[in-house]
N, C-alpha and C. Protein backbone atom coordinates (compact mmCIF):
# COMPACT_ATOMS: atom_id res chain seq x y z
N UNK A 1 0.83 -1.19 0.00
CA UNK A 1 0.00 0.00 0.00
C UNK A 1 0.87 1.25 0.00
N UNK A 2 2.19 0.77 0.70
CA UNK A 2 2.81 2.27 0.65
C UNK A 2 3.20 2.43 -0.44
N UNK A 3 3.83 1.59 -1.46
CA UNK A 3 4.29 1.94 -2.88
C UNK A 3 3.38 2.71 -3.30
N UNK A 4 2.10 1.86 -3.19
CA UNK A 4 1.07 2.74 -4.27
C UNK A 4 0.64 4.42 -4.36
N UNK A 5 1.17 4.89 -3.27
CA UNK A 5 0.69 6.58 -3.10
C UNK A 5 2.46 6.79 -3.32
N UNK A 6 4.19 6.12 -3.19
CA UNK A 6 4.88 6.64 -3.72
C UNK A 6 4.40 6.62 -4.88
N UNK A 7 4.15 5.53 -5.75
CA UNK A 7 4.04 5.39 -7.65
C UNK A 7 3.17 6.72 -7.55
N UNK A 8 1.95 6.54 -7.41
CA UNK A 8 0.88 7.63 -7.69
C UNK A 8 1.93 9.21 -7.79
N UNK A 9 2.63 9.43 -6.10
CA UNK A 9 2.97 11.05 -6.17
C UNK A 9 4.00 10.94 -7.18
N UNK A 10 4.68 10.21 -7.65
CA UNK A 10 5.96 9.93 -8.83
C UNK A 10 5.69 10.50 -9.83
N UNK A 11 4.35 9.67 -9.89
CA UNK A 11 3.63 9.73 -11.47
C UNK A 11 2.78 11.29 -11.96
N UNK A 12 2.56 11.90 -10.26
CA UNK A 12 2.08 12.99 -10.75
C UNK A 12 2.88 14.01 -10.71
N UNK A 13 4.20 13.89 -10.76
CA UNK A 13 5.55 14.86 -10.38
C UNK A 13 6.19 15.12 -11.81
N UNK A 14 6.00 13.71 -12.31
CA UNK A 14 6.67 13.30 -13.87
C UNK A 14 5.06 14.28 -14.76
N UNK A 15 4.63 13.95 -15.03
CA UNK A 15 3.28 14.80 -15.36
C UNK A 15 3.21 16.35 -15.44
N UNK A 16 3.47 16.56 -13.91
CA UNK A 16 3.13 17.98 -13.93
C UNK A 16 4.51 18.96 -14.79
N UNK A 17 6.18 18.06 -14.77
CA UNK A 17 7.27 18.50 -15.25
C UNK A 17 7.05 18.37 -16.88
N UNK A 18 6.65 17.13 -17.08
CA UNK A 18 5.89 16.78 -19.15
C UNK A 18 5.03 18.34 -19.12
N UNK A 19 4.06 18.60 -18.55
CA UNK A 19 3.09 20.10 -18.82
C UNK A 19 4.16 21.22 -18.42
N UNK A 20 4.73 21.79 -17.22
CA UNK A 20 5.47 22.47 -17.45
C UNK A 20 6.47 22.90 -18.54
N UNK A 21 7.11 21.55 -18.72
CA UNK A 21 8.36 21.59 -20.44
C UNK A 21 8.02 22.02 -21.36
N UNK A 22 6.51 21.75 -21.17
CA UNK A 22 5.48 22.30 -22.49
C UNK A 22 5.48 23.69 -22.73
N UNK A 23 5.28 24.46 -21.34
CA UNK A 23 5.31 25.86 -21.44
C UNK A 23 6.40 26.44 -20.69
N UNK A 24 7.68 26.01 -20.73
CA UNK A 24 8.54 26.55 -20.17
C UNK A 24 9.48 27.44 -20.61
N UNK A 25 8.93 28.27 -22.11
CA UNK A 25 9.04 29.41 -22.14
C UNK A 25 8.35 30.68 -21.51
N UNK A 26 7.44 30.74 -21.87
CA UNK A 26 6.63 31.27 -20.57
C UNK A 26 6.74 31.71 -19.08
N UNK A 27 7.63 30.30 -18.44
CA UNK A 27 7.64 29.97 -17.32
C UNK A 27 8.54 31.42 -16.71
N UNK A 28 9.85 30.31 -18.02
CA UNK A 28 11.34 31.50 -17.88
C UNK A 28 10.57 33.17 -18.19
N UNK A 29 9.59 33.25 -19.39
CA UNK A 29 9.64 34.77 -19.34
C UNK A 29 9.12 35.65 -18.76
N UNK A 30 8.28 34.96 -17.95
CA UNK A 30 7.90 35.75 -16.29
C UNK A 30 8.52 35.90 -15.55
N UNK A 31 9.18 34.75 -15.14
CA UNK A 31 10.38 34.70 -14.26
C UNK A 31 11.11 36.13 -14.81
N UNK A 32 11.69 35.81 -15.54
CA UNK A 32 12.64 36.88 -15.96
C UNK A 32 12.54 38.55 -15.79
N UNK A 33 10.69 38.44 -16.72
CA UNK A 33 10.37 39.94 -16.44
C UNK A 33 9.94 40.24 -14.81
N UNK A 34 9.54 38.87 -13.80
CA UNK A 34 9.51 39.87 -12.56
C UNK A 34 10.82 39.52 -12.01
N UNK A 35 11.54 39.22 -12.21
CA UNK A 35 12.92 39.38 -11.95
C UNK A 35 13.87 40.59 -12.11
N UNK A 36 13.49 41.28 -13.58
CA UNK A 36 14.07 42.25 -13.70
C UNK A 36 13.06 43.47 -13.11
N UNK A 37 11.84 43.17 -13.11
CA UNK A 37 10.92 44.61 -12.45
C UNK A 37 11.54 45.33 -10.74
N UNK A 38 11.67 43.38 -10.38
CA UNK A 38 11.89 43.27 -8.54
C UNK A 38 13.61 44.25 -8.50
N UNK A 39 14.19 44.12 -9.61
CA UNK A 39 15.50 44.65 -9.26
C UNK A 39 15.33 46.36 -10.18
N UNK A 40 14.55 46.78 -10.90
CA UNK A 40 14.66 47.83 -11.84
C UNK A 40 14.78 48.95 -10.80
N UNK A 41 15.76 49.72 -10.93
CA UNK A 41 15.97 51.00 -10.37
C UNK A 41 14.66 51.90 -10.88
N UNK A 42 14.11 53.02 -9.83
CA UNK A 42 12.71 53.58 -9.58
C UNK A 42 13.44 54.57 -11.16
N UNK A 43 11.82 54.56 -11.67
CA UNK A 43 12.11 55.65 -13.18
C UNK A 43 11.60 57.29 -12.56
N UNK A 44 12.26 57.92 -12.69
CA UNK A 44 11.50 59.09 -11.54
C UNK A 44 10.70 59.75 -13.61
N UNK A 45 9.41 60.14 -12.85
CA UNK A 45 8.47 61.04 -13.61
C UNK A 45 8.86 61.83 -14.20
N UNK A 46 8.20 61.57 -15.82
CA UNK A 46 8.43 62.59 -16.75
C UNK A 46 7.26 63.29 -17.12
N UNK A 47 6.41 62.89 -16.11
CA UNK A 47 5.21 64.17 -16.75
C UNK A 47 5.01 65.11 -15.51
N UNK A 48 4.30 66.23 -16.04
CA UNK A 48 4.64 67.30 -15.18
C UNK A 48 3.15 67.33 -14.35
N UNK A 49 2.68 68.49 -14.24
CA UNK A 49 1.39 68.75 -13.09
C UNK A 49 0.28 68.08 -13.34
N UNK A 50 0.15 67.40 -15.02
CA UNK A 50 -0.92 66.80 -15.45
C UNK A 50 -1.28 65.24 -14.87
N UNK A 51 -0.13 65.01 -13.91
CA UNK A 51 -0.18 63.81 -12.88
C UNK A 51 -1.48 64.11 -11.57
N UNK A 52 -1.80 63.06 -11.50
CA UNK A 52 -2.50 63.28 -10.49
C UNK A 52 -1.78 63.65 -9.04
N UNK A 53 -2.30 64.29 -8.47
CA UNK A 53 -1.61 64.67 -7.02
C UNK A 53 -2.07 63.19 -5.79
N UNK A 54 -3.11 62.50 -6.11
CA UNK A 54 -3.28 61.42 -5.29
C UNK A 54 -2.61 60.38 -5.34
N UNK A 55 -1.60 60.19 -6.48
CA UNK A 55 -0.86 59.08 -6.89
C UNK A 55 -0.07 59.20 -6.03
N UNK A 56 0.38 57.62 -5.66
CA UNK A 56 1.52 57.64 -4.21
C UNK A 56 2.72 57.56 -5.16
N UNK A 57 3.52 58.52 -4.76
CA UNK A 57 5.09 57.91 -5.76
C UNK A 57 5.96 57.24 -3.95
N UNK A 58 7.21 56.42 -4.79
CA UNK A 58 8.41 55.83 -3.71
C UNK A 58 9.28 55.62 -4.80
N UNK A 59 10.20 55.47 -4.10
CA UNK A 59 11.41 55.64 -4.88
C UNK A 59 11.61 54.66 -5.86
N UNK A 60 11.03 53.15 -5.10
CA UNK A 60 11.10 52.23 -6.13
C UNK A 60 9.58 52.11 -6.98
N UNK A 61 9.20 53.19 -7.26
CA UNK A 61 7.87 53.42 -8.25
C UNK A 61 8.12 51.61 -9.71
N UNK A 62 7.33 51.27 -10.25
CA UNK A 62 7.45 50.60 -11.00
C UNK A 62 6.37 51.23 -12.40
N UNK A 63 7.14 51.73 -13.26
CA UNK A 63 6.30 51.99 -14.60
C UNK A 63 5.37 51.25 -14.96
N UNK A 64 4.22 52.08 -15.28
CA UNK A 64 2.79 51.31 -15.71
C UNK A 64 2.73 50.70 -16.68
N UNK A 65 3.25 50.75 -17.74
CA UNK A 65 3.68 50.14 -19.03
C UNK A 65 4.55 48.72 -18.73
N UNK A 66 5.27 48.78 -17.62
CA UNK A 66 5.68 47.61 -17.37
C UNK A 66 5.08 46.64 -16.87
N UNK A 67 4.05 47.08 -15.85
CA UNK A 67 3.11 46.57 -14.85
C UNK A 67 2.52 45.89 -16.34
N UNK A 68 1.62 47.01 -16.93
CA UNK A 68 0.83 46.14 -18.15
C UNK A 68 1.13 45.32 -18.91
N UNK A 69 2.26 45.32 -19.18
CA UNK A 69 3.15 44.26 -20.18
C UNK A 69 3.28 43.05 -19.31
N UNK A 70 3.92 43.09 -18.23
CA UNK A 70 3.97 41.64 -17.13
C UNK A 70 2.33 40.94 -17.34
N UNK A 71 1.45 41.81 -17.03
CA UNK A 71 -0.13 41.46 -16.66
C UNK A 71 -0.66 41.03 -17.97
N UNK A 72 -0.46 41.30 -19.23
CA UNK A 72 -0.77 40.92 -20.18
C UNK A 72 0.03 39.79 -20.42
N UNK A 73 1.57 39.50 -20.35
CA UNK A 73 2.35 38.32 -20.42
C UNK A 73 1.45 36.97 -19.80
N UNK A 74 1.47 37.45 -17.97
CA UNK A 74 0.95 36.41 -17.30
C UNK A 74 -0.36 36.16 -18.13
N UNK A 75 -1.42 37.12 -18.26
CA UNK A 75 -2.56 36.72 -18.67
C UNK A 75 -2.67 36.08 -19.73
N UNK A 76 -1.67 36.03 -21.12
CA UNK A 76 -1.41 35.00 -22.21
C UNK A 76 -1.41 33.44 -21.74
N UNK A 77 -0.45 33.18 -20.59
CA UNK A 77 0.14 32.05 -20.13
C UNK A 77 -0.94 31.16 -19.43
N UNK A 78 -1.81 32.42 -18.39
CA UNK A 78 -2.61 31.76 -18.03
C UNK A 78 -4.02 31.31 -18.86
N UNK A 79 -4.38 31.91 -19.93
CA UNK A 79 -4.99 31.20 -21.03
C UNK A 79 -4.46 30.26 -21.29
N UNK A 80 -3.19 29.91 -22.30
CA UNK A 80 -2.73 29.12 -22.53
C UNK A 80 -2.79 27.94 -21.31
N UNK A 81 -2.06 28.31 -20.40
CA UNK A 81 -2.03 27.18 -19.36
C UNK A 81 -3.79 26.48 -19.35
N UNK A 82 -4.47 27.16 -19.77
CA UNK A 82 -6.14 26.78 -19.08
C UNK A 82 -6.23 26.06 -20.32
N UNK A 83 -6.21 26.02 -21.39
CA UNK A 83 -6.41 25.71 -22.94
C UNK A 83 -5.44 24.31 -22.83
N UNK A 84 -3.86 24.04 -22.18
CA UNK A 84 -3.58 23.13 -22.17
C UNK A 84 -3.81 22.30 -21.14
N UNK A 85 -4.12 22.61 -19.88
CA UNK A 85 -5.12 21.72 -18.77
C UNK A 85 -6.08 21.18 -19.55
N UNK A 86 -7.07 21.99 -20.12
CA UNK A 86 -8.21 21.59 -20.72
C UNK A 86 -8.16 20.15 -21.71
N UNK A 87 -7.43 20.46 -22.64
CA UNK A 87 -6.80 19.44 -23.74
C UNK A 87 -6.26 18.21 -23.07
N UNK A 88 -5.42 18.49 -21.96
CA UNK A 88 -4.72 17.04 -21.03
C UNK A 88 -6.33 16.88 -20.08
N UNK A 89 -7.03 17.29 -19.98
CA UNK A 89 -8.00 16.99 -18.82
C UNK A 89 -9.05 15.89 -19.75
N UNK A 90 -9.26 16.50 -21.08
CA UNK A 90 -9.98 15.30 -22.48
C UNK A 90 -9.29 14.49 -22.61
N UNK A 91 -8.02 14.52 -22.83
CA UNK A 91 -6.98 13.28 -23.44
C UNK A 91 -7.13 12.54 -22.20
N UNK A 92 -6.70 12.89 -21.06
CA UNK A 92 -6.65 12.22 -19.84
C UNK A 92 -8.02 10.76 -19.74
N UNK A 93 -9.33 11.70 -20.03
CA UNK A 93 -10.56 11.21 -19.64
C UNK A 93 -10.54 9.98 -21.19
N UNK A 94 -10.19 10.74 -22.31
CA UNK A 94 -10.35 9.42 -23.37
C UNK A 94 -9.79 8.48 -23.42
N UNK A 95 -8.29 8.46 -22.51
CA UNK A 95 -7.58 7.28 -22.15
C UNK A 95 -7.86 6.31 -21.21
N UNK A 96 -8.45 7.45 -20.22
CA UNK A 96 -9.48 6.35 -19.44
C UNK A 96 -10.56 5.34 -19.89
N UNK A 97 -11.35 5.86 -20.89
CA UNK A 97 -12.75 5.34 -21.72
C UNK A 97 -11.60 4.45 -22.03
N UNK A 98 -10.72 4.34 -22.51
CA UNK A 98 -10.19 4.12 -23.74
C UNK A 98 -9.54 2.38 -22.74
N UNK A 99 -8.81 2.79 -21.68
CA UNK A 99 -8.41 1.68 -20.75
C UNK A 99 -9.21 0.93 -20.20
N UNK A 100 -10.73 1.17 -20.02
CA UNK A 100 -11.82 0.53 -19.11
C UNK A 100 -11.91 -0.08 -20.72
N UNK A 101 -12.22 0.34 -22.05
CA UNK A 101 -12.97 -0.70 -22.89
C UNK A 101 -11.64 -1.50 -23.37
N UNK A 102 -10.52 -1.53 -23.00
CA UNK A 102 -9.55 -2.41 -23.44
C UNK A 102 -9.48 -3.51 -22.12
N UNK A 103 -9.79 -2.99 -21.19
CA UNK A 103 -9.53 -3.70 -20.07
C UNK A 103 -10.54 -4.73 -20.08
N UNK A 104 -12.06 -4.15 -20.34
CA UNK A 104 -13.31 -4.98 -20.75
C UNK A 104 -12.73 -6.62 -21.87
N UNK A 105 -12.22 -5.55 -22.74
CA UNK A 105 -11.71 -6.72 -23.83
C UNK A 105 -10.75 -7.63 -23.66
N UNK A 106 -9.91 -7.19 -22.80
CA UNK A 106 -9.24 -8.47 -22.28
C UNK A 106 -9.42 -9.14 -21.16
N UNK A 107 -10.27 -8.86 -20.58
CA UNK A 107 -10.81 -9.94 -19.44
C UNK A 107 -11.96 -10.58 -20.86
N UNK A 108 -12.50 -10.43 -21.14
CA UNK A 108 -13.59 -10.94 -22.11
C UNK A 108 -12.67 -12.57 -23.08
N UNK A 109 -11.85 -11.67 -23.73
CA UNK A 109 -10.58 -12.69 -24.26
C UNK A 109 -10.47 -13.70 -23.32
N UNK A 110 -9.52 -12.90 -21.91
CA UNK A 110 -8.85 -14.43 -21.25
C UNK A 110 -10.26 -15.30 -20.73
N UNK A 111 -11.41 -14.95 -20.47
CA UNK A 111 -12.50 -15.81 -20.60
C UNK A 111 -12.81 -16.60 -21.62
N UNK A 112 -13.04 -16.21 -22.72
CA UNK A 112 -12.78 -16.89 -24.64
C UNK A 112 -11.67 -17.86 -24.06
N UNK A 113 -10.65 -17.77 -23.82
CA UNK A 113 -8.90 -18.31 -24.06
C UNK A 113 -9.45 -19.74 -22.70
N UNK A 114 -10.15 -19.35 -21.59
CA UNK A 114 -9.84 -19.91 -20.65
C UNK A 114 -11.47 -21.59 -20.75
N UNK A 115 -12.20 -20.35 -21.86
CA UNK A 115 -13.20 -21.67 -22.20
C UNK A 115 -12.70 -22.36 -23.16
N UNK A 116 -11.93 -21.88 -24.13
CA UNK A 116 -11.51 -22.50 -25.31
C UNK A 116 -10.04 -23.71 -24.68
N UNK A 117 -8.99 -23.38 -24.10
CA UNK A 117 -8.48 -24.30 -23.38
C UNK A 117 -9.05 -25.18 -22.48
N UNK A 118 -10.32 -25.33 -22.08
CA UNK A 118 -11.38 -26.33 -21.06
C UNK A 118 -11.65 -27.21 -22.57
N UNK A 119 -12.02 -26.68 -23.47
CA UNK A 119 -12.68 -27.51 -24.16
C UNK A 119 -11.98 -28.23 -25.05
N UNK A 120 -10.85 -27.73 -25.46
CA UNK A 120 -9.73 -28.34 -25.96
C UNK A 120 -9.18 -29.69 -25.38
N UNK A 121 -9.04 -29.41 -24.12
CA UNK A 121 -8.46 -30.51 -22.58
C UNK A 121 -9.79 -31.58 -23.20
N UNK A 122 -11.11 -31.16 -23.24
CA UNK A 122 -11.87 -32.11 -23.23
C UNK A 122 -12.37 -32.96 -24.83
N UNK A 123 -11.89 -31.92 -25.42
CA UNK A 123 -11.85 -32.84 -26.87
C UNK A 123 -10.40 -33.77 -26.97
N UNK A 124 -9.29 -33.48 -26.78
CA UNK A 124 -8.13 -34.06 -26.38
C UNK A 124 -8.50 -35.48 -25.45
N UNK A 125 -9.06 -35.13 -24.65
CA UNK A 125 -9.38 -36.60 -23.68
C UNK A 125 -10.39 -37.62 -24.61
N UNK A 126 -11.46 -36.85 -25.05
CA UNK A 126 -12.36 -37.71 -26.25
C UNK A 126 -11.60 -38.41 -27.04
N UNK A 127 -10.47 -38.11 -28.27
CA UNK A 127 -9.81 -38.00 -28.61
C UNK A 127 -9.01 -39.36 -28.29
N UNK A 128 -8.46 -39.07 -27.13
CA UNK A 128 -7.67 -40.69 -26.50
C UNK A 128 -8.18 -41.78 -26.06
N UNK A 129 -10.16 -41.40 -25.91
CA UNK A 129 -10.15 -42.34 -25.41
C UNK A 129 -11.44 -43.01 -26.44
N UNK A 130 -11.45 -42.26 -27.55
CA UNK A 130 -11.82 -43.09 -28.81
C UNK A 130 -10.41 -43.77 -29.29
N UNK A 131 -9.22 -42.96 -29.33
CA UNK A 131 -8.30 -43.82 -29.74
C UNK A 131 -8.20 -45.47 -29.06
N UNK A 132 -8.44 -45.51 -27.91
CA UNK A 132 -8.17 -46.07 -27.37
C UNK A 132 -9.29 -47.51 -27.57
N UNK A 133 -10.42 -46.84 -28.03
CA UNK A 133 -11.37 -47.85 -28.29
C UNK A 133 -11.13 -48.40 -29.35
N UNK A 134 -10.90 -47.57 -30.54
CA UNK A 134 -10.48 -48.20 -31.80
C UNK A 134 -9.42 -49.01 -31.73
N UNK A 135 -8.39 -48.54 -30.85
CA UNK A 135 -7.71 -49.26 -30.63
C UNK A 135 -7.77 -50.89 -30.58
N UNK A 136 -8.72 -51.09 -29.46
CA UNK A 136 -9.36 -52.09 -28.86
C UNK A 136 -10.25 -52.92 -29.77
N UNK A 137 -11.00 -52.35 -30.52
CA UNK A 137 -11.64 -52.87 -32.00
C UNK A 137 -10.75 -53.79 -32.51
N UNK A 138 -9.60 -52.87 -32.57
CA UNK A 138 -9.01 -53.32 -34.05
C UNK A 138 -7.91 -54.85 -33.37
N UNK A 139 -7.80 -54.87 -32.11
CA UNK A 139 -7.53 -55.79 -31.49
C UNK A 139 -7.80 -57.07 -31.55
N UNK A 140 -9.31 -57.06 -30.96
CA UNK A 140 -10.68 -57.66 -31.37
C UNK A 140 -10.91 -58.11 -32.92
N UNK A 141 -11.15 -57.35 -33.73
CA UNK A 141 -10.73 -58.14 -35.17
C UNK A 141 -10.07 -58.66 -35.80
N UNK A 142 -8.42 -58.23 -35.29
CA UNK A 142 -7.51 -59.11 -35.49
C UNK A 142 -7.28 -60.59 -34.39
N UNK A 143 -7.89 -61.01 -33.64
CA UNK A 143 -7.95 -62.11 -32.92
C UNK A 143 -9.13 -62.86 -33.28
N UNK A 144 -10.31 -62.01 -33.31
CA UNK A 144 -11.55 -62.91 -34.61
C UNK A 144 -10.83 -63.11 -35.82
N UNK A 145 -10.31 -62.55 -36.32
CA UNK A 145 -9.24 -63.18 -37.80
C UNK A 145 -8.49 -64.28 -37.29
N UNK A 146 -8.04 -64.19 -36.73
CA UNK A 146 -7.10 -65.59 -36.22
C UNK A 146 -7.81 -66.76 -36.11
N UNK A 147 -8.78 -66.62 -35.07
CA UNK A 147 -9.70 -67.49 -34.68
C UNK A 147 -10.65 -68.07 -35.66
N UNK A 148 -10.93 -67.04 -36.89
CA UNK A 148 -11.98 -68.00 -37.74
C UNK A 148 -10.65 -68.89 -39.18
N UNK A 149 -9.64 -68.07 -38.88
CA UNK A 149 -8.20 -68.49 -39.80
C UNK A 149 -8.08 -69.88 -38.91
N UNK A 150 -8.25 -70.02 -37.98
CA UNK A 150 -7.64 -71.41 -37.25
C UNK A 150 -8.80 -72.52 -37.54
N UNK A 151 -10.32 -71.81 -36.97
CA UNK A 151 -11.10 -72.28 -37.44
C UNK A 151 -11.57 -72.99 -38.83
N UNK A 152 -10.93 -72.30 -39.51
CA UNK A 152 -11.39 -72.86 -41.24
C UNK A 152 -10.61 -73.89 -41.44
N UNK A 153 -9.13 -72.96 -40.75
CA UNK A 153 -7.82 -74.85 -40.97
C UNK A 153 -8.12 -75.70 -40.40
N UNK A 154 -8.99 -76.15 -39.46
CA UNK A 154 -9.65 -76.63 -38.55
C UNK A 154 -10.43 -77.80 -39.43
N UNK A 155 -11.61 -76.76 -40.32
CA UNK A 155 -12.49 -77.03 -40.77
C UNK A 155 -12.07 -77.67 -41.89
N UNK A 156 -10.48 -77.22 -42.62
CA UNK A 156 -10.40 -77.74 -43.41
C UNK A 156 -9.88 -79.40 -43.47
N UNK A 157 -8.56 -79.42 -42.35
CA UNK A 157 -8.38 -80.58 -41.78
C UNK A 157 -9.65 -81.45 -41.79
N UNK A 158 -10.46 -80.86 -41.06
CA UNK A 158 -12.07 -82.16 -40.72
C UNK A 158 -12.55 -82.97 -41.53
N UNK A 159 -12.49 -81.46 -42.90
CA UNK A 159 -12.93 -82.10 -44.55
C UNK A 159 -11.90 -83.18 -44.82
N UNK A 160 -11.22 -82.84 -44.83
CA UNK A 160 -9.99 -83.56 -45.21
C UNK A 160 -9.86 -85.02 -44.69
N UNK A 161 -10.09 -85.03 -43.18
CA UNK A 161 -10.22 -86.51 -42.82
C UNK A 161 -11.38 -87.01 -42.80
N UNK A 162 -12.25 -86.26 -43.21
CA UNK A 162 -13.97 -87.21 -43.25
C UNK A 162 -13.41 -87.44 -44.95
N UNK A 163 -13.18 -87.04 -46.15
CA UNK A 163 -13.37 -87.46 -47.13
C UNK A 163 -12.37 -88.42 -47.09
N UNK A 164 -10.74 -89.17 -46.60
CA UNK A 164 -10.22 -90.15 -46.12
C UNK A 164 -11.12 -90.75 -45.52
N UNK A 165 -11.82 -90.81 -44.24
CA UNK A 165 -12.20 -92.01 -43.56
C UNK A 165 -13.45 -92.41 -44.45
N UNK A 166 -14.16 -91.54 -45.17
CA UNK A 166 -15.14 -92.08 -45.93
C UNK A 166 -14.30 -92.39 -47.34
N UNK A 167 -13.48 -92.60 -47.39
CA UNK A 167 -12.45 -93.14 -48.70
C UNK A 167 -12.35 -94.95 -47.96
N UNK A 168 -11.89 -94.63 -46.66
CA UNK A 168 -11.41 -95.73 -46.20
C UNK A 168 -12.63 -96.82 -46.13
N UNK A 169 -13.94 -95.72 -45.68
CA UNK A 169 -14.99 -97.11 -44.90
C UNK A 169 -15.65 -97.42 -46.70
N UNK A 170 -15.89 -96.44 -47.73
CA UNK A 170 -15.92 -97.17 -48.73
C UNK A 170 -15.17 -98.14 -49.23
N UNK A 171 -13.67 -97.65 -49.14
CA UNK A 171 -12.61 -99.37 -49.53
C UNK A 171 -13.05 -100.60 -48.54
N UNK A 172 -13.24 -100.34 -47.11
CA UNK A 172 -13.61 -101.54 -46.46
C UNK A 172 -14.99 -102.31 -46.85
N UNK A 173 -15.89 -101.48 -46.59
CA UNK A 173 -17.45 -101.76 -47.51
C UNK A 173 -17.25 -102.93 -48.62
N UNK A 174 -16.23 -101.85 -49.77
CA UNK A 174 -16.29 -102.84 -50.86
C UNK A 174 -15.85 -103.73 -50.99
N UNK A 175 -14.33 -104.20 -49.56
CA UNK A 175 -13.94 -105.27 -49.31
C UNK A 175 -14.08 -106.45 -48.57
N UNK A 176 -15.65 -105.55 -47.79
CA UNK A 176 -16.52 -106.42 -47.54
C UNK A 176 -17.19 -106.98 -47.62
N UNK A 177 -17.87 -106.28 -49.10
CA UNK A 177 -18.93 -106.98 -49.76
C UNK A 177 -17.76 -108.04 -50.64
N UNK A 178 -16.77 -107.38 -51.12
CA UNK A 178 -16.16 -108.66 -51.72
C UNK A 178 -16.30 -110.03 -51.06
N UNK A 179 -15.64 -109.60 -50.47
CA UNK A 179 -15.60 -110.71 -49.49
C UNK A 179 -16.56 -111.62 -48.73
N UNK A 180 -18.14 -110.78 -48.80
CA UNK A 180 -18.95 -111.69 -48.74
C UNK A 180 -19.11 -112.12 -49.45
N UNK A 181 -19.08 -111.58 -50.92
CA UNK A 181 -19.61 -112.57 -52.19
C UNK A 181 -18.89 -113.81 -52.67
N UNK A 182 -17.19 -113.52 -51.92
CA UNK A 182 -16.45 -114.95 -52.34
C UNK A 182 -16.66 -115.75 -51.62
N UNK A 183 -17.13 -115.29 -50.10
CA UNK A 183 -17.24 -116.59 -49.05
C UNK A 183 -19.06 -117.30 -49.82
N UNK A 184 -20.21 -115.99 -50.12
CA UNK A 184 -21.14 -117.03 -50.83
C UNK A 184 -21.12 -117.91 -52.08
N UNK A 185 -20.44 -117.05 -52.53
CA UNK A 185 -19.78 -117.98 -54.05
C UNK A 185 -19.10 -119.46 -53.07
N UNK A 186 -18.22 -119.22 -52.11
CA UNK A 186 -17.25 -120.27 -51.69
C UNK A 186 -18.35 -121.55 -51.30
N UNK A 187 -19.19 -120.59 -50.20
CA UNK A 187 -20.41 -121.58 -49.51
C UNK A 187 -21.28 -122.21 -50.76
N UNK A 188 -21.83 -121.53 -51.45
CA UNK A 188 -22.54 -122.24 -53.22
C UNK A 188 -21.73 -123.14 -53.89
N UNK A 189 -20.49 -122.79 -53.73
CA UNK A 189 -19.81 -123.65 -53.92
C UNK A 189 -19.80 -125.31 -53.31
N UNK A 190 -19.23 -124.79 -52.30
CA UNK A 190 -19.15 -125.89 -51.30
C UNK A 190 -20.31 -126.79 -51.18
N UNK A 191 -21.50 -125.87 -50.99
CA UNK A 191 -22.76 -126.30 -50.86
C UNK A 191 -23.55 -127.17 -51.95
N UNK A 192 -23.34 -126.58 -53.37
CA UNK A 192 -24.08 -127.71 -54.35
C UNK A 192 -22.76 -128.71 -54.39
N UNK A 193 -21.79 -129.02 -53.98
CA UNK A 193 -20.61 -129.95 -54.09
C UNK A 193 -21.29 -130.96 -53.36
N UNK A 194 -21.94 -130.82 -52.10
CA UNK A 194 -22.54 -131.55 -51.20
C UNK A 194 -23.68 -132.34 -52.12
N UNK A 195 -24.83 -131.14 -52.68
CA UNK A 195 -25.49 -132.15 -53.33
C UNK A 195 -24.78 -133.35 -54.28
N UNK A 196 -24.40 -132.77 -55.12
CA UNK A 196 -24.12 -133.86 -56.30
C UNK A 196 -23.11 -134.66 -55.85
């Protein structure tokens, strides 16, 4: 808290020396002319009885012409000075407007910035954890590939030995029917031998 009223009186020290520099011709040529009035040796009167008798003279009298010239100087300056207050007192106030609607705009922004990074974080997480599913899919289909690949060799083997064992039980079949027909041929044989 204490900085803040040094910064503040700093800031209005630096300020008031920026407006002074501004008119610091002026400054000097007052200075100067009551500088030289405060030291001017008294002008003693050159007009005669047509002076008023109520006028106070002293030795260090100061000429009216001078008086008026100082009073007209100051009175330039102090226009001026009022004309450039005036101008810094607008500029002052439009920088203000001017800082409250920038200030508006960037709190507004880091709100924008601070929803737009929330939602980012949360498309990012979507993001990984669809990856992550597809991932998992594609897992899954490559192990159903395997499995119906093993399956078919499987299936194919099966074919393979059912059309052998039905190779085989047809060769036996037919070597069984052979073989019954030589043992009935043998027995017909044997058998009308008996008759005759």
């Amino acid at each position: 808290m204490a900085a803040d009223w040094i910064a503040k009186y700093s800031s209005n020290l630096d300020i008031r020396d920026r407006r002074e520099a501004v008119h610091k011709r002026y400054i000097d040529a007052y200075t100067h002319l009551a500088d030289r009035l405060a030291t001017a040796p008294s002008v003693p009167s050159t007009t005669t009885s047509t002076a008023p008798k109520n006028r106070p003279t002293s030795p260090q009298a100061i000429p009216d012409d001078s008086l008026r010239s100082a009073l007209a100087t100051a009175n330039t300056a102090r226009a001026t000075l009022s004309v450039s207050l005036s101008t810094a007192q607008s500029q002052i106030a439009a920088l203000e407007t001017s800082l409250a609607t920038s200030t508006s705009r960037i709190t507004h922004l880091e709100h924008q910035i601070a929803q737009l990074t929330t939602h980012k974080r949360d498309r990012d997480h979507e993001l990984r954890e669809k990856s992550k599913l597809l991932e998992a899919v594609q897992d899954e289909v490559v192990g159903l590939t395997l499995e119906r690949n093993l399956a078919e060799e499987k299936v194919g083997v099966l074919e393979g030995e059912g059309r052998r064992l039905r190779g085989e039980n047809e060769e036996l079949v037919r070597r069984w029917v052979e073989r019954v027909g030589v043992e009935a041929e043998m027995a017909g044989i044997s058998g009308g031998g008996r008759e005759g």
